[in-house]
Protein backbone atom coordinates (compact mmCIF):
# COMPACT_ATOMS: atom_id res chain seq x y z
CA UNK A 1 -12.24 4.47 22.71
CA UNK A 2 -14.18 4.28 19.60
CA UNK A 3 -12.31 6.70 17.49
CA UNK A 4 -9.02 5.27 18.65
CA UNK A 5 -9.89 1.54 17.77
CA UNK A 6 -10.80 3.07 14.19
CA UNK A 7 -7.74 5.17 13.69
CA UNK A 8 -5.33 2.11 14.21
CA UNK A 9 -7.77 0.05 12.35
CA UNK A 10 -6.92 2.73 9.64
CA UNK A 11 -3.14 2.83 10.35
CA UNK A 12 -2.99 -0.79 10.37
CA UNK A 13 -4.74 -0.71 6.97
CA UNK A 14 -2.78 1.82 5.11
CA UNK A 15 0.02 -0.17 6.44
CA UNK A 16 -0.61 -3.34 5.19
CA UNK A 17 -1.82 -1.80 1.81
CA UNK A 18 1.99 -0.13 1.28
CA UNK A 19 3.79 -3.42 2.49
CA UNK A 20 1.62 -6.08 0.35
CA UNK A 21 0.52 -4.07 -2.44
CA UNK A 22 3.12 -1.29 -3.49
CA UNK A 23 5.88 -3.38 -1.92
CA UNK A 24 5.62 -6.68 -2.58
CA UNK A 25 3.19 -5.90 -5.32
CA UNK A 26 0.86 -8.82 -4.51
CA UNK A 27 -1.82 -7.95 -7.17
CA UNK A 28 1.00 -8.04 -9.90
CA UNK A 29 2.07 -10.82 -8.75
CA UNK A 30 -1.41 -12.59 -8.91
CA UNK A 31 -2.73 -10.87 -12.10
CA UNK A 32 0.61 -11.96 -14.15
CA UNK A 33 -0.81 -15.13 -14.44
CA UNK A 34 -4.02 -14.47 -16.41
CA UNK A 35 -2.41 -11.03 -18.09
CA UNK A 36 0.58 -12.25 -20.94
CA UNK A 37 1.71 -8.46 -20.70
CA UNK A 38 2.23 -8.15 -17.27
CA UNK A 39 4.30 -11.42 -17.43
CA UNK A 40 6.30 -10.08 -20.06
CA UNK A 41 7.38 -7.13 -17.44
CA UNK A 42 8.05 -9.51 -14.67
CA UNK A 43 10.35 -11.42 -17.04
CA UNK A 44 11.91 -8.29 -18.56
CA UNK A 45 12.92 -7.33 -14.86
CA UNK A 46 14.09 -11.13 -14.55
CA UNK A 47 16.41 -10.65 -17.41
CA UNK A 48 17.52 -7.65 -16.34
CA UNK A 49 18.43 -8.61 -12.71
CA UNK A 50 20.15 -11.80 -14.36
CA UNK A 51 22.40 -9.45 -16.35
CA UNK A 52 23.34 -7.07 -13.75
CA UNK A 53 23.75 -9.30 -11.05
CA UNK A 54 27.02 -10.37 -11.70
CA UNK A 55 28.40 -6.94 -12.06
CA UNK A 56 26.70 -5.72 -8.70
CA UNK A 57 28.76 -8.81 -7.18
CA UNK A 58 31.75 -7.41 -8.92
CA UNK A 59 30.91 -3.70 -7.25
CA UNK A 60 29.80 -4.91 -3.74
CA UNK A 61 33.75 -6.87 -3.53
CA UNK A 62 35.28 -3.21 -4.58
CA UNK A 63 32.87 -1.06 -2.25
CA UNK A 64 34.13 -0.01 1.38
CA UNK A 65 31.10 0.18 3.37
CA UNK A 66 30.95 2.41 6.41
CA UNK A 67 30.91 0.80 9.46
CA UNK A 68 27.70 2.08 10.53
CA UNK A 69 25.84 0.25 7.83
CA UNK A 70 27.70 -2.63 8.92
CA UNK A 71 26.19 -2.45 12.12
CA UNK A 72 22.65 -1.88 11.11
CA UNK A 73 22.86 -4.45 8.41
CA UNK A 74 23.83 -7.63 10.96
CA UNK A 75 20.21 -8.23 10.92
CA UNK A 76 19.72 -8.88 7.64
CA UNK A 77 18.64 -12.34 6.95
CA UNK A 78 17.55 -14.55 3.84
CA UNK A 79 13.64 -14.41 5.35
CA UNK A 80 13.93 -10.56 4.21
CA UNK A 81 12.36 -11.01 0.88
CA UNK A 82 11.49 -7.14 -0.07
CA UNK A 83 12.76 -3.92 0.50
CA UNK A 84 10.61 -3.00 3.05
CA UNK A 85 11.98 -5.77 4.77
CA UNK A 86 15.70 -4.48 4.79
CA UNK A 87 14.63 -1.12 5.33
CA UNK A 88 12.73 -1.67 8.60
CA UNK A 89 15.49 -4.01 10.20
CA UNK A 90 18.63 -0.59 9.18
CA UNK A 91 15.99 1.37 10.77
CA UNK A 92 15.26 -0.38 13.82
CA UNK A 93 19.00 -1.12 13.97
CA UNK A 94 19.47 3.06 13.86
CA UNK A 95 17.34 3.44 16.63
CA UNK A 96 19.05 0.83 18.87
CA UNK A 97 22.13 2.73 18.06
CA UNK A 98 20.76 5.92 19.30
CA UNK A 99 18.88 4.76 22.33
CA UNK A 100 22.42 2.68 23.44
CA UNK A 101 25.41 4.71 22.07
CA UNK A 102 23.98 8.19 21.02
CA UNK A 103 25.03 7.38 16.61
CA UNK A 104 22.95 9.53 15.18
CA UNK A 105 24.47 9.00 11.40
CA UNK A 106 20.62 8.36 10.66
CA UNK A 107 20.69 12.52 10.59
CA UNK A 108 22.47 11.91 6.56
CA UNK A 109 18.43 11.68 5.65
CA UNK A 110 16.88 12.96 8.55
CA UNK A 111 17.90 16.58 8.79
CA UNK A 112 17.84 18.13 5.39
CA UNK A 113 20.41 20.60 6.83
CA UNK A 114 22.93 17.99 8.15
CA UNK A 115 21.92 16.13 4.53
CA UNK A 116 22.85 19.53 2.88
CA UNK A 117 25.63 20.42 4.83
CA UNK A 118 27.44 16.63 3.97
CA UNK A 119 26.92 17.79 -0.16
CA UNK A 120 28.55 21.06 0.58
CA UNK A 121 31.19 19.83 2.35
CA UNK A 122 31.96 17.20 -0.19
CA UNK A 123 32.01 19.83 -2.82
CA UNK A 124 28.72 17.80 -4.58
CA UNK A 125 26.85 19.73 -6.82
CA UNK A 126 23.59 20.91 -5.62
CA UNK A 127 20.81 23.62 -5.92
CA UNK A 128 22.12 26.71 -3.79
CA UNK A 129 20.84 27.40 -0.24
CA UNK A 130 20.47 30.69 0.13
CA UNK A 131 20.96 31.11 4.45
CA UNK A 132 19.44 28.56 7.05
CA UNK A 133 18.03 29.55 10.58
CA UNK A 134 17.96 27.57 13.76
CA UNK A 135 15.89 29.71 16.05
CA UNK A 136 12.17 30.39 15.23
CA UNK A 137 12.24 34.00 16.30
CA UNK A 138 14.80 35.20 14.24
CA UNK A 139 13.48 33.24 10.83
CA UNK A 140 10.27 34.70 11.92
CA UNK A 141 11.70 38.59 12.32
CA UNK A 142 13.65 38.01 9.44
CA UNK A 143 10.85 37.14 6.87
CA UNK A 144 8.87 39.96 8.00
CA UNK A 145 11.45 42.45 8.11
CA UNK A 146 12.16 41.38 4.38
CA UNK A 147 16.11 40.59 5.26
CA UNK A 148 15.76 36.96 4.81
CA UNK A 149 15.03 37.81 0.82
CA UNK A 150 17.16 41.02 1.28
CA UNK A 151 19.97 39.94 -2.03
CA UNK A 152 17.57 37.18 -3.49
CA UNK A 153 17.75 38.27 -7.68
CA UNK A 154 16.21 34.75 -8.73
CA UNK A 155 12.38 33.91 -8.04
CA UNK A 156 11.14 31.75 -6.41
CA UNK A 157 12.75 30.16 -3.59
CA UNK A 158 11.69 27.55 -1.44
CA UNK A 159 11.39 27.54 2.49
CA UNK A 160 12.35 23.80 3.48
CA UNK A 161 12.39 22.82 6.78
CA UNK A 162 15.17 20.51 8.35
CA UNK A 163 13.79 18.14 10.36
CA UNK A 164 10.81 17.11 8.28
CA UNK A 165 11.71 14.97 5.03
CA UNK A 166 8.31 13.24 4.22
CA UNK A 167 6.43 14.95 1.37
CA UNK A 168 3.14 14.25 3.27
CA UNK A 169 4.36 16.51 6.16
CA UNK A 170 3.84 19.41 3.45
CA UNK A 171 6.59 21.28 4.67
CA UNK A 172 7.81 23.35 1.66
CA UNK A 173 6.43 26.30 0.37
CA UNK A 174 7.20 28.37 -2.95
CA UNK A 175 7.74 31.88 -2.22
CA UNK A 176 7.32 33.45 -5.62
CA UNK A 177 8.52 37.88 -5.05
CA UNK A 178 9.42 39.47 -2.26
CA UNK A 179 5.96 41.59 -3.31
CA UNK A 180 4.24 38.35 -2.33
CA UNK A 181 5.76 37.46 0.81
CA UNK A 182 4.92 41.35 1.99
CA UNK A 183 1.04 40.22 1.30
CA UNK A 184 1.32 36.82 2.80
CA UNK A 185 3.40 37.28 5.94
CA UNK A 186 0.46 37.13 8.20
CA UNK A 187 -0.65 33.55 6.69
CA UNK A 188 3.10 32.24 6.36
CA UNK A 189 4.03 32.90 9.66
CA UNK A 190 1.39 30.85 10.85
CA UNK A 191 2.62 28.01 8.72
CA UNK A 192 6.01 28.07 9.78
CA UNK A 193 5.05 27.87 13.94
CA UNK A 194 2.62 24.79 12.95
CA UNK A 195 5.99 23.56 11.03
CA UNK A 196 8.92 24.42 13.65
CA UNK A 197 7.16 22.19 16.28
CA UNK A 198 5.52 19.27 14.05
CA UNK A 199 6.97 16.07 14.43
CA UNK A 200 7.90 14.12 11.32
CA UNK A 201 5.50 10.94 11.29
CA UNK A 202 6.29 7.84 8.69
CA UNK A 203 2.99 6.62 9.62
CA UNK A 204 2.29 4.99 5.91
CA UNK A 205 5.51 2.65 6.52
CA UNK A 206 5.37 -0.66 8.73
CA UNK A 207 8.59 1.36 9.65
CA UNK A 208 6.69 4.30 11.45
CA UNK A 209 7.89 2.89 15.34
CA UNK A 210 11.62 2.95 14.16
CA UNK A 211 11.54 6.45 11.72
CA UNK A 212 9.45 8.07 14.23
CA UNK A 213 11.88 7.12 17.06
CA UNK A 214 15.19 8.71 14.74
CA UNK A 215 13.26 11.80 13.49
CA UNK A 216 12.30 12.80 16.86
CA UNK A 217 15.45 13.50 17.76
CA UNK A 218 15.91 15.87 14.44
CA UNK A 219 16.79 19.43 15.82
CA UNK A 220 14.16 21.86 13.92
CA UNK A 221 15.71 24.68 11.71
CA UNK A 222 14.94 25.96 8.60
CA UNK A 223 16.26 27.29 4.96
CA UNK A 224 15.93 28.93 1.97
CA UNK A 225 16.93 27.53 -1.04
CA UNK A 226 17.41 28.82 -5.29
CA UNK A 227 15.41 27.23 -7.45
CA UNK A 228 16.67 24.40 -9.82
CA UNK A 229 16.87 25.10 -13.23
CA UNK A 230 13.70 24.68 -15.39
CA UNK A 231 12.92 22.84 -18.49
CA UNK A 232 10.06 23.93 -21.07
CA UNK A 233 7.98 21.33 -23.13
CA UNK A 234 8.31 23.17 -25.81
CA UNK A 235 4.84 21.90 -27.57
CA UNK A 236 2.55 23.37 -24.72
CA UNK A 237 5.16 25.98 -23.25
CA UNK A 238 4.66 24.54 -20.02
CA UNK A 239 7.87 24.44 -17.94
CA UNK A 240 8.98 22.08 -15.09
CA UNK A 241 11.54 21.28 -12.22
CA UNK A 242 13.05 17.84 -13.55
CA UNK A 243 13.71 14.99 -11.21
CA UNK A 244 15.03 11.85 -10.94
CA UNK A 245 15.21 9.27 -8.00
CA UNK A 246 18.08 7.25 -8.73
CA UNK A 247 18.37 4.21 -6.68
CA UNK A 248 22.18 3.16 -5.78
CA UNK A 249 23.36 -0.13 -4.48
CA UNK A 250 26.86 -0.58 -3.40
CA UNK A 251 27.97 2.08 -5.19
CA UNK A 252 26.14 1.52 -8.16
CA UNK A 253 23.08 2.85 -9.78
CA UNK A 254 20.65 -0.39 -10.70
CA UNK A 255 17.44 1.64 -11.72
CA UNK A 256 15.54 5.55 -11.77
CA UNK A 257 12.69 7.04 -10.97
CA UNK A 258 11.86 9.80 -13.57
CA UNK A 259 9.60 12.72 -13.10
CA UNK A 260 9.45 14.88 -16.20
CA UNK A 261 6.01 16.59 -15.20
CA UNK A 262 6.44 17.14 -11.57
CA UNK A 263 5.82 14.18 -8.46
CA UNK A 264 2.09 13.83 -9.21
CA UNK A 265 2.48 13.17 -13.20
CA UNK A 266 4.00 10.28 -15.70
CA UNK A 267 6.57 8.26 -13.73
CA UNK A 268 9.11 6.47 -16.00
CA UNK A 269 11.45 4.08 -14.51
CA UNK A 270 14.48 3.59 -15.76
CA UNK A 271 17.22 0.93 -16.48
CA UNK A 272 20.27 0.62 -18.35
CA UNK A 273 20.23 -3.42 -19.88
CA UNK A 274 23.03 -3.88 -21.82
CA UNK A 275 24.50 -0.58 -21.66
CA UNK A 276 21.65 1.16 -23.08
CA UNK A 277 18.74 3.57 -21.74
CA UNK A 278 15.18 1.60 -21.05
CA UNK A 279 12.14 3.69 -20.33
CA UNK A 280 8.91 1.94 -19.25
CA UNK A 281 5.91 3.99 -18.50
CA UNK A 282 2.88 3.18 -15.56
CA UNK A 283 -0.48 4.71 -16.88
CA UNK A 284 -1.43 5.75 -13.67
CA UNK A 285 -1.36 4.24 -9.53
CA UNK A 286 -3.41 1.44 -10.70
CA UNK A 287 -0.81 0.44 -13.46
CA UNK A 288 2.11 0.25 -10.93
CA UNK A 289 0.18 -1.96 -8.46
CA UNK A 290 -0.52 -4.31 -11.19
CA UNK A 291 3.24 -4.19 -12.53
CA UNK A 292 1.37 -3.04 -16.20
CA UNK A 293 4.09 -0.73 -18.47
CA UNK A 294 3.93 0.64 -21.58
CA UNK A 295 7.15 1.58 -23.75
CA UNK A 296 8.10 5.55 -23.45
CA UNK A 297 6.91 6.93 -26.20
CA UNK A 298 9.24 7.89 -28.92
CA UNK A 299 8.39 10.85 -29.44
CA UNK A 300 7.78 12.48 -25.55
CA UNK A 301 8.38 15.61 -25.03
CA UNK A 302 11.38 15.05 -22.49
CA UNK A 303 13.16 12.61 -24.94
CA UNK A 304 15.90 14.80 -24.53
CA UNK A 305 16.67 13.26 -21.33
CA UNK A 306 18.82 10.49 -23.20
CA UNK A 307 19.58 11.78 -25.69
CA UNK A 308 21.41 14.71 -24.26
CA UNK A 309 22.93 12.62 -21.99
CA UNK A 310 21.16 13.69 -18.86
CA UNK A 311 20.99 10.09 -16.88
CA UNK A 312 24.64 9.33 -17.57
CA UNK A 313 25.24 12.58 -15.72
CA UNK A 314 22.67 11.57 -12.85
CA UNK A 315 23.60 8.55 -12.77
CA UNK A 316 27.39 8.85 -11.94
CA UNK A 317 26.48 11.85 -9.58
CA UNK A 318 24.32 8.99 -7.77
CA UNK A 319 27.21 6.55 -7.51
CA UNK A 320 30.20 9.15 -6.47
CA UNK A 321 27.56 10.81 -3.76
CA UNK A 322 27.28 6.65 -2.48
CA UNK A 323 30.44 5.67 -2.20
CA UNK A 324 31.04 9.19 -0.46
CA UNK A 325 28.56 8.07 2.15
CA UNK A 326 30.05 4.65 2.32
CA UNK A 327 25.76 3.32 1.52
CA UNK A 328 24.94 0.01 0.68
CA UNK A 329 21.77 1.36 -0.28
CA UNK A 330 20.39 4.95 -0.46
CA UNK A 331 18.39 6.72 -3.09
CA UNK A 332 19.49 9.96 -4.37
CA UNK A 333 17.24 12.65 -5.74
CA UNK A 334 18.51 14.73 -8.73
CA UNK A 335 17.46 17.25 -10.71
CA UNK A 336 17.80 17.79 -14.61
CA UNK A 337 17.95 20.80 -16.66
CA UNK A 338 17.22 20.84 -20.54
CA UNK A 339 20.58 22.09 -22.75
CA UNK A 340 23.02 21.34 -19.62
CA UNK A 341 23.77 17.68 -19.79
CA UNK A 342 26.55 17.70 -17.44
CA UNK A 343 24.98 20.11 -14.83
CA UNK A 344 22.68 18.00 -12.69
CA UNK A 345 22.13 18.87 -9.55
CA UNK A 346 21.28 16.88 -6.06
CA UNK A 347 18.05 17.42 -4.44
CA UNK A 348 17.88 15.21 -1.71
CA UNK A 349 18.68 11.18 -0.65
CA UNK A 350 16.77 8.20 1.22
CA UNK A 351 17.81 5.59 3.18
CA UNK A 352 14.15 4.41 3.56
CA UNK A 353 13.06 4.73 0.52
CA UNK A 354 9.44 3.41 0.17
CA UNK A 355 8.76 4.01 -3.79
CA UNK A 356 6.98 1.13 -5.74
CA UNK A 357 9.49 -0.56 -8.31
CA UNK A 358 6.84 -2.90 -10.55
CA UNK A 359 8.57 -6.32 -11.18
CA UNK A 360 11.62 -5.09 -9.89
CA UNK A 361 11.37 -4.81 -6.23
CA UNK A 362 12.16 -8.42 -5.20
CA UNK A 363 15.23 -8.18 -7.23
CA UNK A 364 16.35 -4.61 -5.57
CA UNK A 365 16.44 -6.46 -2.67
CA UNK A 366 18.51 -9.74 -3.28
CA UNK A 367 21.10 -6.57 -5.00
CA UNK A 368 21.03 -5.26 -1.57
CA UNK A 369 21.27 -8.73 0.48
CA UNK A 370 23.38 -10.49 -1.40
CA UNK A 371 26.61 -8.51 -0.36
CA UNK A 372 25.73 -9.15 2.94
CA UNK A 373 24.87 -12.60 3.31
CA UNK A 374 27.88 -13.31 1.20
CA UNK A 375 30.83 -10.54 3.25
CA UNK A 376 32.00 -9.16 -0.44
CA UNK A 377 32.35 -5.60 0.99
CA UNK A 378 35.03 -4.09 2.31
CA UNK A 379 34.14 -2.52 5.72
CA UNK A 380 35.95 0.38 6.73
CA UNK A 381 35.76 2.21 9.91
CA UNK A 382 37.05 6.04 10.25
CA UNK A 383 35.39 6.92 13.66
CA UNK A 384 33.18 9.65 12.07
CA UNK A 385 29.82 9.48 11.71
CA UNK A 386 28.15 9.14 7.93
CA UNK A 387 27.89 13.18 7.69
CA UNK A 388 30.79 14.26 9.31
CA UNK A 389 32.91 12.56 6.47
CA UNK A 390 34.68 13.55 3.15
CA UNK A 391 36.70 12.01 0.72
CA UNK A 392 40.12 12.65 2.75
CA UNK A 393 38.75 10.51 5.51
CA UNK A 394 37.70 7.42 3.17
CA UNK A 395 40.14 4.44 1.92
CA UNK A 396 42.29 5.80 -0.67
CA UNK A 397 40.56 3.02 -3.64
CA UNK A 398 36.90 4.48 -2.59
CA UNK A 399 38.48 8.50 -2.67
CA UNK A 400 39.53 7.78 -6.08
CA UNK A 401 36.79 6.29 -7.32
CA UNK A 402 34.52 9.14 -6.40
CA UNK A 403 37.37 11.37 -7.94
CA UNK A 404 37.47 9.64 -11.32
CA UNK A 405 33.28 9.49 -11.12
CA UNK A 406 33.33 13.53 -11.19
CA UNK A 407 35.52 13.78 -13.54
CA UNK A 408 33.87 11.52 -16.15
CA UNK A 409 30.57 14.13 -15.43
CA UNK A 410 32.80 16.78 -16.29
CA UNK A 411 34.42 15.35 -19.07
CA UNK A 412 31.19 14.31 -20.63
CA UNK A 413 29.18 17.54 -19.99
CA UNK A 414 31.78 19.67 -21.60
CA UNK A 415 31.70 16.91 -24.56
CA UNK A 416 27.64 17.72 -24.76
CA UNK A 417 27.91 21.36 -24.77
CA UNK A 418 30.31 21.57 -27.17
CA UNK A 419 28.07 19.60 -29.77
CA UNK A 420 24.37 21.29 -28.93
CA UNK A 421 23.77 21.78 -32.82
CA UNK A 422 21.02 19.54 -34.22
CA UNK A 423 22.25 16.43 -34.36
CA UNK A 424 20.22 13.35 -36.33
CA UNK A 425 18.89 10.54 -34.36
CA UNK A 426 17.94 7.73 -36.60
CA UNK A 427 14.96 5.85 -35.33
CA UNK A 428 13.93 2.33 -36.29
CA UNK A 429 10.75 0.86 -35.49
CA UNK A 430 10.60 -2.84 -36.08
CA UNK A 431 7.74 -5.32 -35.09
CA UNK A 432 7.41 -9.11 -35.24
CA UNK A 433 4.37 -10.87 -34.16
CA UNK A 434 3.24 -9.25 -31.14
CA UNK A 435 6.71 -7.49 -29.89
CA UNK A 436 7.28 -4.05 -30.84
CA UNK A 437 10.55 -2.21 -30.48
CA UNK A 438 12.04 0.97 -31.09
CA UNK A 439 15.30 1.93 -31.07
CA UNK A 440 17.19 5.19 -31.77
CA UNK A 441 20.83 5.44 -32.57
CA UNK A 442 22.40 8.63 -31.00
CA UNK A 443 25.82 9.48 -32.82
CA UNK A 444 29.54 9.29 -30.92
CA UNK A 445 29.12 13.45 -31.22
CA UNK A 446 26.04 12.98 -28.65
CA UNK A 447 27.01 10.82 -26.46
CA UNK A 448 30.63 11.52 -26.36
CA UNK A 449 32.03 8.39 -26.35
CA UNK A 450 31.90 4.91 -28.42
CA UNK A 451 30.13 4.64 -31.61
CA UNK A 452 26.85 4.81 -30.49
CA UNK A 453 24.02 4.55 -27.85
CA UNK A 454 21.05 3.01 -28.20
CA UNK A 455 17.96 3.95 -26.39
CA UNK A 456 15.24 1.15 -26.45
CA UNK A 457 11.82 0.79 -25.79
CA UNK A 458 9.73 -2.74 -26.17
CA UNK A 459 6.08 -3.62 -25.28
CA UNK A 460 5.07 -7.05 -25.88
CA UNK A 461 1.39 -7.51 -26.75
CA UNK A 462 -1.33 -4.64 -28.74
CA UNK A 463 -1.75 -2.22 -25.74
CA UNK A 464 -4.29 0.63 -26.72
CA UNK A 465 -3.09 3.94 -26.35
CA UNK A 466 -2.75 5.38 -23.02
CA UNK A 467 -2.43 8.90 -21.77
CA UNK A 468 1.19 8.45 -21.07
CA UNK A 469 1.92 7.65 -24.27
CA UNK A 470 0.59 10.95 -25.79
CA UNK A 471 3.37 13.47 -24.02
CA UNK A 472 4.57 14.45 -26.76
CA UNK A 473 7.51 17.62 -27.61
CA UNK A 474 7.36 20.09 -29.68
């Protein structure tokens, strides 16, 4: 009785810790009034919200929403202040769904395969998978036998499993030769029977009842998929797998998620005021509960994000895989590859996303709400469920406007690769009192199109040098 009184004590905790503090960020929200810097964020993400909220109103009255997330959005009400908020009441609605009419459209996040299979099927470009297995025995026989690996010529691959999407259920593994999966069979096979049979648990969420309820129902499989494409910092020689989490509301992308060092490293966040690229940097887990950022520096290593023109790529390959889906909401996961602006590839998507955003979580949600309160969508109802459709079975204006999003990648990446000679970038650094900014002009021959970007970075106040701030690129 003991140790089960502690361990929802503990539950309860963690809980209320990821709903008050990463969520709502209540210590940001407290501190900002003793610390002029973290004000200064909180009003930047003010001013940003300001500015884009009238062309998310203009997006939400052109979007046709699938019916589904009609359904599981009639919930929604003006007490729903976060996005926790919103994303427990769609999941609870899902799981009504399923317990009284069988929808299982939940499966678009909740099965990588099914998630995988909907990007294939919509011809979206994504890391390869390699074969996918359904029955233990066989993946099991197959691995040892070395047939699963058999015509594998690129190392190493990755064994994902289907039905578990939450990075704390740990359940992909690197397999790095065929040599090494020969020595490790023993200890992998192991691995993979503790996998096929684990339930996915969202235990961390005040969501858990509702996510646990949809992912139980996940049929357990398998795959094997390529690895993404690589990029090398070329000051240490270090090389990474380049993501971005690009978060997409009614069809449009508001903010990022950057993760130039891997999912434990520097976390940019991204947004796009004014037409140009903003990168603010949190020094650490401490930093993003307070809402604290420092400007990108402008020199980092992966500065060649922007200006290559990597986010415009990720960020219309967000918005055409959205209105594909018919989401008001879902996060898609992307990955980038240095010297191929216009290849970026999807990873993976959320519809329960549970990331911190700093000063801009509050504002995510009235994006998100807004629509809804207000009936600017346009709902549309094909009969399919969220994975079984593709562009032929969406309103004509929504097929079209994915079309016309992949061809703008296209057009721009072939733009980028035909200019990958050195181009100059002239930087400006300019200060006044106690506001520094720095801003880099990118030539039309960059960017492919209008005169120039700009990519921006401000910090208001003397911060002292942080870690983040010392990436630098070679």
């Amino acid at each position: 009785m003991t140790f089960v009184f502690v361990h929802h004590m503990a539950v309860a905790t963690v809980q209320l810790w990821t709903y008050w503090m990463e969520n709502y960020g209540l210590a940001s929200h407290i501190l900002k009034n003793f610390d002029a810097r973290i004000a200064e964020s909180h009003a930047r993400a003010r001013a940003y919200y300001e500015e884009q909220r009238p062309h998310f109103e203009v997006a939400a009255k052109r979007f046709h929403l699938h019916q589904h997330f009609v359904d599981t959005a009639l919930n929604f009400s003006i007490a729903d202040r976060t996005y926790y908020d919103l994303s427990e009441k769609r999941l609870r609605a899902m799981a009504s769904l399923l317990k009284a009419t069988g929808r299982d459209d939940f499966l678009i996040e909740k099965s990588k395969c099914v998630m995988s299979s909907f990007f294939e099927r919509n011809q979206l470009p994504m890391v390869a998978i390699l074969r996918n297995w359904t029955d233990h025995r066989n993946f099991t026989a197959d691995m040892r036998s070395g047939a699963a690996v058999r015509d594998v010529t690129t190392w190493p691959i990755f064994i994902k499993f289907c039905h578990l999407t939450q990075g704390s259920a740990r359940s992909v593994r690197a397999v790095p030769s065929a040599k090494w999966l020969a020595e490790n069979i023993d200890e992998l096979e192991g691995w993979v029977g503790e996998k096929w049979t684990m339930k996915a648990n969202d235990w961390t969420r005040p969501w858990h009842a509702s996510s646990n309820a949809l992912t139980d129902v996940a049929p357990p499989g398998v795959f094997l998929q390529a690895p993404a494409r690589p990029s090398q910092n070329l000051r240490t020689g270090k090389s990474y797998f380049i993501e971005t989490k690009v978060e997409v509301l009614w069809g449009k992308a508001y903010l990022a998620i950057l993760y130039p060092e891997g999912l434990d490293q520097v976390e940019p966040l991204v947004t796009r005021p004014n037409g140009t690229w903003h990168a603010e940097v949190f020094d650490g887990y401490p930093a993003v509960l307070a809402g604290l950022s420092v400007p990108m520096a402008s020199d980092a290593w992966y500065q060649w994000i922007f200006t290559e023109g990597h986010m415009d790529c990720a960020w219309r390959l967000a918005e055409r895989t959205a209105t594909l889906m018919g989401a008001d909401q879902v996060r898609l996961d992307i990955f980038l590859a240095r010297n191929h602006p216009g290849e970026c590839s999807l990873n993976e998507n959320s519809i329960s996303s549970g990331h911190p955003y700093g000063a801009h979580g509050e504002h995510l949600a009235n994006i998100w709400y807004e629509p809804h309160k207000n009936k600017w969508y346009k709902p549309y109802d094909n009969h399919l469920r969220i994975y079984e459709q593709t562009a032929a079975n969406l309103p004509k204006a929504a097929a079209e406007r994915a079309a016309k999003l992949a061809e703008m990648t296209r057009t721009r990446g072939d733009k980028h690769r035909g200019s990958q000679s050195p181009q100059e970038i002239n930087t400006r650094v300019k200060a006044h009192h106690d506001t520094v900014s720095v801003k880099q002009n990118i030539p039309k021959s960059v960017v492919g199109e209008g005169d120039k970007v700009t990519v921006t970075t401000t910090v208001t106040h003397n911060i002292p040098t942080s870690g983040a701030q010392k990436k630098k690129e070679g």
